[in-house]
PDB file of N, CA and C in Angstrom:
ATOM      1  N   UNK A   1      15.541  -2.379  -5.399  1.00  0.00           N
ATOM      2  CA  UNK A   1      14.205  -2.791  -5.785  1.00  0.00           C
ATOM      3  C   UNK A   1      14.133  -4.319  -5.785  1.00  0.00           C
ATOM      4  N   UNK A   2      13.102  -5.082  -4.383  1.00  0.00           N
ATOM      5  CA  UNK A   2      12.964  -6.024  -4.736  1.00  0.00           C
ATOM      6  C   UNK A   2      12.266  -6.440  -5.903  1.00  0.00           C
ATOM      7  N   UNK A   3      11.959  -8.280  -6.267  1.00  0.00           N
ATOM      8  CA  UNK A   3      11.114  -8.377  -6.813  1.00  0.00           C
ATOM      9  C   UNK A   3       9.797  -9.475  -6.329  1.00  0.00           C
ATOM     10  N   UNK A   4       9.402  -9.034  -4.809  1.00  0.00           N
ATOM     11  CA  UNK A   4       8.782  -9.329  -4.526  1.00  0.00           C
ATOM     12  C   UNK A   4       7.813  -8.700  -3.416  1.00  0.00           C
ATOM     13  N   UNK A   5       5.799  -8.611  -3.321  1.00  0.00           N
ATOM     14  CA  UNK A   5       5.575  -7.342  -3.223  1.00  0.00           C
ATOM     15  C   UNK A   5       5.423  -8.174  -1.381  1.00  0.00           C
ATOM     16  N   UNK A   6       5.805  -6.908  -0.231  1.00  0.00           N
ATOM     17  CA  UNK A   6       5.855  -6.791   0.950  1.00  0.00           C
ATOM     18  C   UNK A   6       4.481  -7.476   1.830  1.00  0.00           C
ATOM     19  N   UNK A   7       3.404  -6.529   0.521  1.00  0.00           N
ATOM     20  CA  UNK A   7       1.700  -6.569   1.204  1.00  0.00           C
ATOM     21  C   UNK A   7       1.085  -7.821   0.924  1.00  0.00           C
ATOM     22  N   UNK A   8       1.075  -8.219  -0.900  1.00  0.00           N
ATOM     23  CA  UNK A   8       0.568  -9.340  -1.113  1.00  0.00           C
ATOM     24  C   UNK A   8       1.349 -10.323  -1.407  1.00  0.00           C
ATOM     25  N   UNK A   9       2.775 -10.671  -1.702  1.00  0.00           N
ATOM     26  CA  UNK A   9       3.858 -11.920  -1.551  1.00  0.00           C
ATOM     27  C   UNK A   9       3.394 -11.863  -2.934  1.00  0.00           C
ATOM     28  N   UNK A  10       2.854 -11.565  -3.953  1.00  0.00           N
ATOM     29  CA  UNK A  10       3.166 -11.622  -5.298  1.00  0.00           C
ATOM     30  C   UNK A  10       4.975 -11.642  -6.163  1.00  0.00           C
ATOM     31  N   UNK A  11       5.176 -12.599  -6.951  1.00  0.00           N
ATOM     32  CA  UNK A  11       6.465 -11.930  -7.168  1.00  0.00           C
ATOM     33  C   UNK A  11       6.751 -12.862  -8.693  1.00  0.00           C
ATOM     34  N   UNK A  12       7.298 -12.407  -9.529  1.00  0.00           N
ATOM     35  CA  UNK A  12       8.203 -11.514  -9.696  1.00  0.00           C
ATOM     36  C   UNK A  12       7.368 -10.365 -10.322  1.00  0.00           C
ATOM     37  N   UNK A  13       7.493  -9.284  -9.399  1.00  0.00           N
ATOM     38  CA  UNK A  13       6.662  -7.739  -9.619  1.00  0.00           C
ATOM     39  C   UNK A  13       7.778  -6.320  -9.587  1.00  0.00           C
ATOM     40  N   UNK A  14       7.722  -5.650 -10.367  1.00  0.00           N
ATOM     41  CA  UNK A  14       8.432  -4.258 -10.033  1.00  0.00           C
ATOM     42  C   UNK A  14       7.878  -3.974  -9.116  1.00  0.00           C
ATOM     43  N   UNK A  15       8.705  -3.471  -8.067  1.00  0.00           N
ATOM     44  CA  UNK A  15       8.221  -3.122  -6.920  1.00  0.00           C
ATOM     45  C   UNK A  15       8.644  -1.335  -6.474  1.00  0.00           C
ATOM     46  N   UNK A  16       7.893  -0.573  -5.940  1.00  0.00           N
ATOM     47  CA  UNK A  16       8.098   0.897  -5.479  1.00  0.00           C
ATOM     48  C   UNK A  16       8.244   0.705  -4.009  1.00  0.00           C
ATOM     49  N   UNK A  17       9.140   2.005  -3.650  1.00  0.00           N
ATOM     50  CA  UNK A  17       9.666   1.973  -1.824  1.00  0.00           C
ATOM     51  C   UNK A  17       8.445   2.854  -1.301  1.00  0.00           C
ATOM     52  N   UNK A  18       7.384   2.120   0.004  1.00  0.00           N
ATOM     53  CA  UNK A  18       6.772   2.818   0.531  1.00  0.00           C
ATOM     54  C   UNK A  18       6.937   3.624   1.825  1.00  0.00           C
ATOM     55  N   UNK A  19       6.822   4.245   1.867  1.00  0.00           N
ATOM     56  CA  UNK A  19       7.569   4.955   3.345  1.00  0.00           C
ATOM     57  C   UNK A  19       6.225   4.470   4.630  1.00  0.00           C
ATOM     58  N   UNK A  20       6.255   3.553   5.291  1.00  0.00           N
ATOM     59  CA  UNK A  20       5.767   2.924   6.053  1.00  0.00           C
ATOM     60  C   UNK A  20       4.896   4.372   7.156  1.00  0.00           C
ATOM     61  N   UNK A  21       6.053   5.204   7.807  1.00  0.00           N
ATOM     62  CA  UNK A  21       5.496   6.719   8.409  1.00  0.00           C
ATOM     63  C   UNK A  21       5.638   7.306   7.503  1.00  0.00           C
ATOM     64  N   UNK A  22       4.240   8.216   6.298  1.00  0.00           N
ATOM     65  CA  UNK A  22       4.727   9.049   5.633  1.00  0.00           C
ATOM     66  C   UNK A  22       5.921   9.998   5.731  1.00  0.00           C
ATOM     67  N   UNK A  23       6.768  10.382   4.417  1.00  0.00           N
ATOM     68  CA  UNK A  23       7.947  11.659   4.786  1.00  0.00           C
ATOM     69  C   UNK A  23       7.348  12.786   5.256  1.00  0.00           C
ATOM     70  N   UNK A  24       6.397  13.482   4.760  1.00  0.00           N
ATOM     71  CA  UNK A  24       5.619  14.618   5.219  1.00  0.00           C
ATOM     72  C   UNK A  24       5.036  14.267   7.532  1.00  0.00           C
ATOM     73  N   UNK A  25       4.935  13.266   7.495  1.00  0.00           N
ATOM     74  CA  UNK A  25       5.040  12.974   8.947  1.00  0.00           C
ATOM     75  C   UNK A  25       6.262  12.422   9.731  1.00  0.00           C
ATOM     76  N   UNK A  26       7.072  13.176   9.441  1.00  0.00           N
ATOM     77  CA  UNK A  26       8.415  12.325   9.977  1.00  0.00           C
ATOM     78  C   UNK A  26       9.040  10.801   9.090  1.00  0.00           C
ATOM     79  N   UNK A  27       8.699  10.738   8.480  1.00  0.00           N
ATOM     80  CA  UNK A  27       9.037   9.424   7.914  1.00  0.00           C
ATOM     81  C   UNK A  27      10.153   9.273   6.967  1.00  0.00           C
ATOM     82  N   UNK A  28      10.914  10.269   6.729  1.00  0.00           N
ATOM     83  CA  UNK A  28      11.772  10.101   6.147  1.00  0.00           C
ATOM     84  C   UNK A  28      13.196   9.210   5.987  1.00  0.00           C
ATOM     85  N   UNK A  29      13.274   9.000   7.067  1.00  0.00           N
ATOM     86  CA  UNK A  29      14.482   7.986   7.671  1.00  0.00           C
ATOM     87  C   UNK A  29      14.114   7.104   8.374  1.00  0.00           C
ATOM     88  N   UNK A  30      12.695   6.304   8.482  1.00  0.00           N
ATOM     89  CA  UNK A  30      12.478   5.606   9.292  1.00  0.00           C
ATOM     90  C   UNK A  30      12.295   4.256   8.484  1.00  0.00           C
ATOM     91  N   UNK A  31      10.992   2.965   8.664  1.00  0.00           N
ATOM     92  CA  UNK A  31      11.235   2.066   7.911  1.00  0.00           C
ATOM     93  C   UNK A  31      10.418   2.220   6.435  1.00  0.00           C
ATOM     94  N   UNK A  32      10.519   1.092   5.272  1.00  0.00           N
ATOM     95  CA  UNK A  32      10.081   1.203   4.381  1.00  0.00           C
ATOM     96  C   UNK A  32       9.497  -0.128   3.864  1.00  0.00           C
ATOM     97  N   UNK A  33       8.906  -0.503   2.848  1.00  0.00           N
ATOM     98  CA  UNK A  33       8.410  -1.540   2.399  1.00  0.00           C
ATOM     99  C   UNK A  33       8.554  -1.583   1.301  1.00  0.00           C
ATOM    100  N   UNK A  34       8.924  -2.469   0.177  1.00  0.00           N
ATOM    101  CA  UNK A  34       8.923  -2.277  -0.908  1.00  0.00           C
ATOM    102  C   UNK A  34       7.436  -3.254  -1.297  1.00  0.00           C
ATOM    103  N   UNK A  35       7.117  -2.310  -2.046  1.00  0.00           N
ATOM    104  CA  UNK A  35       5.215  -3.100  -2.950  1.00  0.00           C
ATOM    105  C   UNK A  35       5.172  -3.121  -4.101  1.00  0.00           C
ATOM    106  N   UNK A  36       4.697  -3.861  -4.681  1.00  0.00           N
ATOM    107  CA  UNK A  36       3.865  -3.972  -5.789  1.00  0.00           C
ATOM    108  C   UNK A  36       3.022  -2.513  -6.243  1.00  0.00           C
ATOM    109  N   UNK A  37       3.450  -2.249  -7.475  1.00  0.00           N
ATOM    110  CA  UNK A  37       2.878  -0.841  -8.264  1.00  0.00           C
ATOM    111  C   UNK A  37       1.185  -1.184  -7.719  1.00  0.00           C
ATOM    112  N   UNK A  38       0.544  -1.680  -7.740  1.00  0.00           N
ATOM    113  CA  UNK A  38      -1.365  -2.201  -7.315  1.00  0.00           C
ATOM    114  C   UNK A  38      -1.612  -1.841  -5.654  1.00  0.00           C
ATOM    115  N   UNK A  39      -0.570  -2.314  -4.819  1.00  0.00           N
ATOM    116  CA  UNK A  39      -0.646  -2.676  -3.493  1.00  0.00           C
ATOM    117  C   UNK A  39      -0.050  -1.087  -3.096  1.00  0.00           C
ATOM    118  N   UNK A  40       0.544  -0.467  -3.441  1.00  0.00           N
ATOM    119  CA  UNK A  40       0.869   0.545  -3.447  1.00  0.00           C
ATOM    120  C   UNK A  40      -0.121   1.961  -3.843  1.00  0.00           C
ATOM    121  N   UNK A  41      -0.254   1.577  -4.852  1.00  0.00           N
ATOM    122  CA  UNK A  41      -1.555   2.430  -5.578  1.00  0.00           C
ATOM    123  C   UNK A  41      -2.942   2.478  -4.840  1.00  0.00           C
ATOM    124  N   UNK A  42      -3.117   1.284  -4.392  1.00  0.00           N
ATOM    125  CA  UNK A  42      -4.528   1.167  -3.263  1.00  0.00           C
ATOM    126  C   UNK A  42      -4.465   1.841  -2.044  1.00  0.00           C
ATOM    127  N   UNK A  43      -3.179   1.691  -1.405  1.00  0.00           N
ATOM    128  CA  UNK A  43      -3.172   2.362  -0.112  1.00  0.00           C
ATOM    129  C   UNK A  43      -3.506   3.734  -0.175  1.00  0.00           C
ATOM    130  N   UNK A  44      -2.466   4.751  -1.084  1.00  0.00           N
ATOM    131  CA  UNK A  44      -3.030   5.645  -1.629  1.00  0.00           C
ATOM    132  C   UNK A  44      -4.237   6.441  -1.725  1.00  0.00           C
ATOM    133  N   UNK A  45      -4.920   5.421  -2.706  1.00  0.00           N
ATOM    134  CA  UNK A  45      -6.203   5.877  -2.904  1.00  0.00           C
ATOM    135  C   UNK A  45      -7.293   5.367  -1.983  1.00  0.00           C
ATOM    136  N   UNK A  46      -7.450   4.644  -0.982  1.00  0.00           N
ATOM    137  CA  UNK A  46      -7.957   4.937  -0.047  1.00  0.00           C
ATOM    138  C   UNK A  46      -7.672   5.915   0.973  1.00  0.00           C
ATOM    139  N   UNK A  47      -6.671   5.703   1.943  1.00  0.00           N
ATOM    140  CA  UNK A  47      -6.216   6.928   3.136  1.00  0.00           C
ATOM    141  C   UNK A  47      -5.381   7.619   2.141  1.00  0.00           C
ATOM    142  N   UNK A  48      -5.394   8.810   3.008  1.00  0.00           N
ATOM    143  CA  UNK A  48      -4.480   9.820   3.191  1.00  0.00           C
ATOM    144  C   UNK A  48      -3.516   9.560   3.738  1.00  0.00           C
ATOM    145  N   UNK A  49      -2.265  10.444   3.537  1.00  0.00           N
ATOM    146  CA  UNK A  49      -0.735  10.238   4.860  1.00  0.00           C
ATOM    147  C   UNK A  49      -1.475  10.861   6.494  1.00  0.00           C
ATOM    148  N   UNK A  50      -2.416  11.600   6.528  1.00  0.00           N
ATOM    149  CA  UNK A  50      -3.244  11.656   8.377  1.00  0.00           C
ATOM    150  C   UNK A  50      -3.471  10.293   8.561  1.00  0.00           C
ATOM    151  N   UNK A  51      -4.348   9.811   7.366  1.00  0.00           N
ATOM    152  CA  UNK A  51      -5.294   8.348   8.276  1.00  0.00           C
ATOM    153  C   UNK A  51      -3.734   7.389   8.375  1.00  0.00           C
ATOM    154  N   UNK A  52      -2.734   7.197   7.508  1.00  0.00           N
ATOM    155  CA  UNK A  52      -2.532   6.064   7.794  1.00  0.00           C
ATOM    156  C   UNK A  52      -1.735   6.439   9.374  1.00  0.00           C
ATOM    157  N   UNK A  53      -1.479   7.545   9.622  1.00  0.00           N
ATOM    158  CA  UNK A  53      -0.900   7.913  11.031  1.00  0.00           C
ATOM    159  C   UNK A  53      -1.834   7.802  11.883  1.00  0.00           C
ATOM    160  N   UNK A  54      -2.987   8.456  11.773  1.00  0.00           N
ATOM    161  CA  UNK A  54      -3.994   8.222  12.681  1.00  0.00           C
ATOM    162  C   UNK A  54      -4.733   6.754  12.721  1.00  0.00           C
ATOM    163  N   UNK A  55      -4.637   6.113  11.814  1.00  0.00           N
ATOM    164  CA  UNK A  55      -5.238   4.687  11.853  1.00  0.00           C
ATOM    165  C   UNK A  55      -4.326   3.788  12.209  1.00  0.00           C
ATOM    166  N   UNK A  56      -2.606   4.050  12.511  1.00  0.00           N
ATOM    167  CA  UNK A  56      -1.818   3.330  13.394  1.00  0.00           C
ATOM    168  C   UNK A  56      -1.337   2.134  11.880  1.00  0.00           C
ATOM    169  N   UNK A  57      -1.636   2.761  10.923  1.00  0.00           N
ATOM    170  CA  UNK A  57      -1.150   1.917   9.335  1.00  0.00           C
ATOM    171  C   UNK A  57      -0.157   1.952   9.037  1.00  0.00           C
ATOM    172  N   UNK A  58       1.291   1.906  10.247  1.00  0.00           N
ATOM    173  CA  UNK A  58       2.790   1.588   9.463  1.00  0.00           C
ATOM    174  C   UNK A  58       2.925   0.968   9.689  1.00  0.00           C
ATOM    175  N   UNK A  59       2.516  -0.119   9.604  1.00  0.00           N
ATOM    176  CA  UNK A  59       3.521  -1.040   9.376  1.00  0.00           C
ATOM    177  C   UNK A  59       2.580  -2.423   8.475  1.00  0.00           C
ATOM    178  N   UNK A  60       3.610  -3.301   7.760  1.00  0.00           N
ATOM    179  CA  UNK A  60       2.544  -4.403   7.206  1.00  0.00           C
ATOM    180  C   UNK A  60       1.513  -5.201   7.599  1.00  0.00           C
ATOM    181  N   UNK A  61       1.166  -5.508   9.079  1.00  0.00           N
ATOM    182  CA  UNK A  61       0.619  -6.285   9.835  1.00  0.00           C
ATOM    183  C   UNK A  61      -0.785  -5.496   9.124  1.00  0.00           C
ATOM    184  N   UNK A  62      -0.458  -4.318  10.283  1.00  0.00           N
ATOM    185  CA  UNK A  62      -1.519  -3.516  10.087  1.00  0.00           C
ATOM    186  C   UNK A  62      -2.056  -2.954   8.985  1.00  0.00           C
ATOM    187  N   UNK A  63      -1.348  -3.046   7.809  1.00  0.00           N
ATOM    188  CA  UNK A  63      -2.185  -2.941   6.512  1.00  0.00           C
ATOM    189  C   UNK A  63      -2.947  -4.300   6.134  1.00  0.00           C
ATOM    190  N   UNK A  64      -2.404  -5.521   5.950  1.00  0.00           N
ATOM    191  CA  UNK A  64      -2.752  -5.861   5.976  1.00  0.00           C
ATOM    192  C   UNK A  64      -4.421  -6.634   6.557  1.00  0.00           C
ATOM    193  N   UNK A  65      -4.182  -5.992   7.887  1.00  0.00           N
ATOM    194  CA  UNK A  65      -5.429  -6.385   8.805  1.00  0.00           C
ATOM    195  C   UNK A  65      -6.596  -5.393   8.392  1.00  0.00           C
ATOM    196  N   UNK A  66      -6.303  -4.069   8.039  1.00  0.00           N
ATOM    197  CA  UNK A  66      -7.524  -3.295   7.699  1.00  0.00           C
ATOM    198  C   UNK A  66      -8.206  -3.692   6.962  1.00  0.00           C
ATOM    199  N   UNK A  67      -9.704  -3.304   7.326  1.00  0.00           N
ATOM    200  CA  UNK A  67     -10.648  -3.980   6.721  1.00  0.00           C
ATOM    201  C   UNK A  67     -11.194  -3.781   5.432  1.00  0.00           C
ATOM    202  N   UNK A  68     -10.508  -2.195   5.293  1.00  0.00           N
ATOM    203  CA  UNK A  68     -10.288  -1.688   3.616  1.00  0.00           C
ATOM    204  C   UNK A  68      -9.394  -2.249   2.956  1.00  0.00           C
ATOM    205  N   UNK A  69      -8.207  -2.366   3.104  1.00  0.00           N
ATOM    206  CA  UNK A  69      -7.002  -3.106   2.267  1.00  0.00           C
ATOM    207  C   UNK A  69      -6.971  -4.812   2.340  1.00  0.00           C
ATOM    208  N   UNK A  70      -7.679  -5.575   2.960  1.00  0.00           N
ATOM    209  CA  UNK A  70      -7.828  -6.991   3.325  1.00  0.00           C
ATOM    210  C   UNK A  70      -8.401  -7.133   2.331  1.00  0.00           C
ATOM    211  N   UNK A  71      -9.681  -6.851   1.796  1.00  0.00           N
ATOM    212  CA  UNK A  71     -10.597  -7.439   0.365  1.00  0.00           C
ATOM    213  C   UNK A  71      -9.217  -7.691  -0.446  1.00  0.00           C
ATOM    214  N   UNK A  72      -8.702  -6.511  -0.889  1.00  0.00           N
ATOM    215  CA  UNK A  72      -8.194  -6.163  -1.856  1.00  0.00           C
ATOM    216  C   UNK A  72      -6.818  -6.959  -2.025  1.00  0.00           C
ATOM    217  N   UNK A  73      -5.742  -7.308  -1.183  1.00  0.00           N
ATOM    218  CA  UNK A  73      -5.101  -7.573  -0.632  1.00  0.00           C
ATOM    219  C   UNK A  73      -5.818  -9.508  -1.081  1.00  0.00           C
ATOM    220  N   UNK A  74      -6.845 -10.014  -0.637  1.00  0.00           N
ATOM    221  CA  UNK A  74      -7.056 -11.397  -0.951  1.00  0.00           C
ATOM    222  C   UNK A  74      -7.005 -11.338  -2.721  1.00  0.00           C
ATOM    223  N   UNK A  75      -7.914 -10.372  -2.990  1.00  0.00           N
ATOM    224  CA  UNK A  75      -7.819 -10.546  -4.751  1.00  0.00           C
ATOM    225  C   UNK A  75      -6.669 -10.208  -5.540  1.00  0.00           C
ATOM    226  N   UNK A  76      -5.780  -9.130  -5.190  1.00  0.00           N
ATOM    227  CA  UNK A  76      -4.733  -9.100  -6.222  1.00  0.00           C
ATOM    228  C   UNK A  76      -3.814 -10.324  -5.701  1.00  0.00           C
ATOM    229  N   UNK A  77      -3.522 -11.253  -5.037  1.00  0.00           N
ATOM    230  CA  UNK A  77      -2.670 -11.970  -4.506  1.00  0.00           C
ATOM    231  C   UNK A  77      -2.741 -13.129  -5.525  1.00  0.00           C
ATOM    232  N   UNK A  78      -4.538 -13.469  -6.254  1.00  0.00           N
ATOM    233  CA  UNK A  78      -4.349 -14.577  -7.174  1.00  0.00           C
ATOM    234  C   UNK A  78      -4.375 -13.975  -8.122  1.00  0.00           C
ATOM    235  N   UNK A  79      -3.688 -12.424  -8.589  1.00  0.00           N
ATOM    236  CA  UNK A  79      -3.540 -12.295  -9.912  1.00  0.00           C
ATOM    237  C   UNK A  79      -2.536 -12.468 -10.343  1.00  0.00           C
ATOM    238  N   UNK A  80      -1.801 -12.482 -11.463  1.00  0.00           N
ATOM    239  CA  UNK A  80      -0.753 -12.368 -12.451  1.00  0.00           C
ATOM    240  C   UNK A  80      -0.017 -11.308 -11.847  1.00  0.00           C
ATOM    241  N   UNK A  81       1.173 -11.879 -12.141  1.00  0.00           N
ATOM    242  CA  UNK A  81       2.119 -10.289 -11.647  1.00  0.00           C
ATOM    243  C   UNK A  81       2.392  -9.486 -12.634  1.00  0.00           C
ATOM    244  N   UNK A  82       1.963  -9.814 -13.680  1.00  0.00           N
ATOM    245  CA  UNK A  82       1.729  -8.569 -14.536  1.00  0.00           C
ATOM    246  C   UNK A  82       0.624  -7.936 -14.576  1.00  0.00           C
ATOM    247  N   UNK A  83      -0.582  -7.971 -13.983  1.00  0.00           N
ATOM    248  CA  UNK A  83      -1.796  -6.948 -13.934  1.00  0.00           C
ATOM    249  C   UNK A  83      -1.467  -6.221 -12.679  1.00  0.00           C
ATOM    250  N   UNK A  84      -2.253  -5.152 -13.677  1.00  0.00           N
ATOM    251  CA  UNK A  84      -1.758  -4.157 -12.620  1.00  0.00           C
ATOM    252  C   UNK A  84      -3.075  -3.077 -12.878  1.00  0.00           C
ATOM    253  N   UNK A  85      -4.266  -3.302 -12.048  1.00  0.00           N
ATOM    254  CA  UNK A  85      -5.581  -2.446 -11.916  1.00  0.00           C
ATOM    255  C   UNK A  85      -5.867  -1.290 -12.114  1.00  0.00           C
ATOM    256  N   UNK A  86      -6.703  -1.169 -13.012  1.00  0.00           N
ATOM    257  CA  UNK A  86      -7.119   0.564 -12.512  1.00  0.00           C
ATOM    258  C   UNK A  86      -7.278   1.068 -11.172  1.00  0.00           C
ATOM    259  N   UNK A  87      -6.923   2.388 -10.803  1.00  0.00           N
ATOM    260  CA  UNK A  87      -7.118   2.512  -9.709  1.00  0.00           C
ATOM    261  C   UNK A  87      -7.785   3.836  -9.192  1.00  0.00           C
ATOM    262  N   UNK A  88      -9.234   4.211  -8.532  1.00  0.00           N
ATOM    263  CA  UNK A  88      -9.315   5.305  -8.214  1.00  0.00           C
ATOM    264  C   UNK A  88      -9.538   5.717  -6.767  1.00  0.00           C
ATOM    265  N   UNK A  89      -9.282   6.922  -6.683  1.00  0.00           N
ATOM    266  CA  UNK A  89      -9.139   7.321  -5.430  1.00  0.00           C
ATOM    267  C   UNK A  89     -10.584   7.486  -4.880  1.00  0.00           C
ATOM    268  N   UNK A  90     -10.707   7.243  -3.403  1.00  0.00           N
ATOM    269  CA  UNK A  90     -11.793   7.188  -3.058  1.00  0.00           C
ATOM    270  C   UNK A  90     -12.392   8.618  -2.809  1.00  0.00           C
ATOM    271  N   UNK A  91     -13.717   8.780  -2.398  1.00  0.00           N
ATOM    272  CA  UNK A  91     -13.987  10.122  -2.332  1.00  0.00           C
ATOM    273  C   UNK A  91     -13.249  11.004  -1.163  1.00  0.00           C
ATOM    274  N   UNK A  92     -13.019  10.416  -0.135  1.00  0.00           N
ATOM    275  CA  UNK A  92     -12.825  10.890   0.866  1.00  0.00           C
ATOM    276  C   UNK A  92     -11.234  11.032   0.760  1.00  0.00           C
ATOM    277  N   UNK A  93     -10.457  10.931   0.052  1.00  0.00           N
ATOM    278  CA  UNK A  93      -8.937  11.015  -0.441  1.00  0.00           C
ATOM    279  C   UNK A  93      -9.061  12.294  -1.230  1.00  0.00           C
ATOM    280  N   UNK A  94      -9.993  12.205  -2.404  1.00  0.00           N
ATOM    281  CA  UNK A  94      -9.687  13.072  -3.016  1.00  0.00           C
ATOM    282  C   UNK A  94     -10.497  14.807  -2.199  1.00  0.00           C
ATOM    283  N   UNK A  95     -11.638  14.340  -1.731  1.00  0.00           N
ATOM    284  CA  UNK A  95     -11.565  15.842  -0.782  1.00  0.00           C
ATOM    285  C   UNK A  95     -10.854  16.273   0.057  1.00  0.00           C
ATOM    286  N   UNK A  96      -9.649  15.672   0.474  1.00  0.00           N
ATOM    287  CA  UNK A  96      -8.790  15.799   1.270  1.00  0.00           C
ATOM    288  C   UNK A  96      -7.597  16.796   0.454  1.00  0.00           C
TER     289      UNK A  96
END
């Protein structure tokens, strides 16, 4: 566990291992990212493990660049590395 997050360069943050290709899509042995509990939690609750395969979302570039995770991604970057957001899932996550 680093202590610094992959998506937004926040640090010193507890950080969780993201599986870059979900495990449920092959991703089990492939690469990983370690994030920030927030930066982690967002991806989440926007896509699903389909979209981020189908939206071509493994890797950091490309999270970064989406136009959903970019807002978000500028604002937690000037927060404290101890906040850590509420977070809810979007609609289209949770009908999934």
């Amino acid at each position: 566990m680093s202590n610094r997050c992959e998506l937004c360069g926040r640090e010193p943050v507890e950080t969780t291992v993201h599986h870059l290709t979900p495990k449920e899509m092959g991703g089990t042995f492939m690469p990983t990212a370690d994030l920030c509990i927030p930066c982690h939690k967002q991806i989440h609750s926007l896509f699903t493990n389909q979209d981020l395969i189908r939206l071509h979302l493994t890797d950091i570039q490309a999270l970064r660049a989406n136009e959903r995770m970019a807002p978000f991604v500028r604002w937690i970057r000037k927060q404290p590395p101890s906040t850590i957001p509420r977070t809810r899932k979007s609609n289209h996550v949770r009908r999934s």
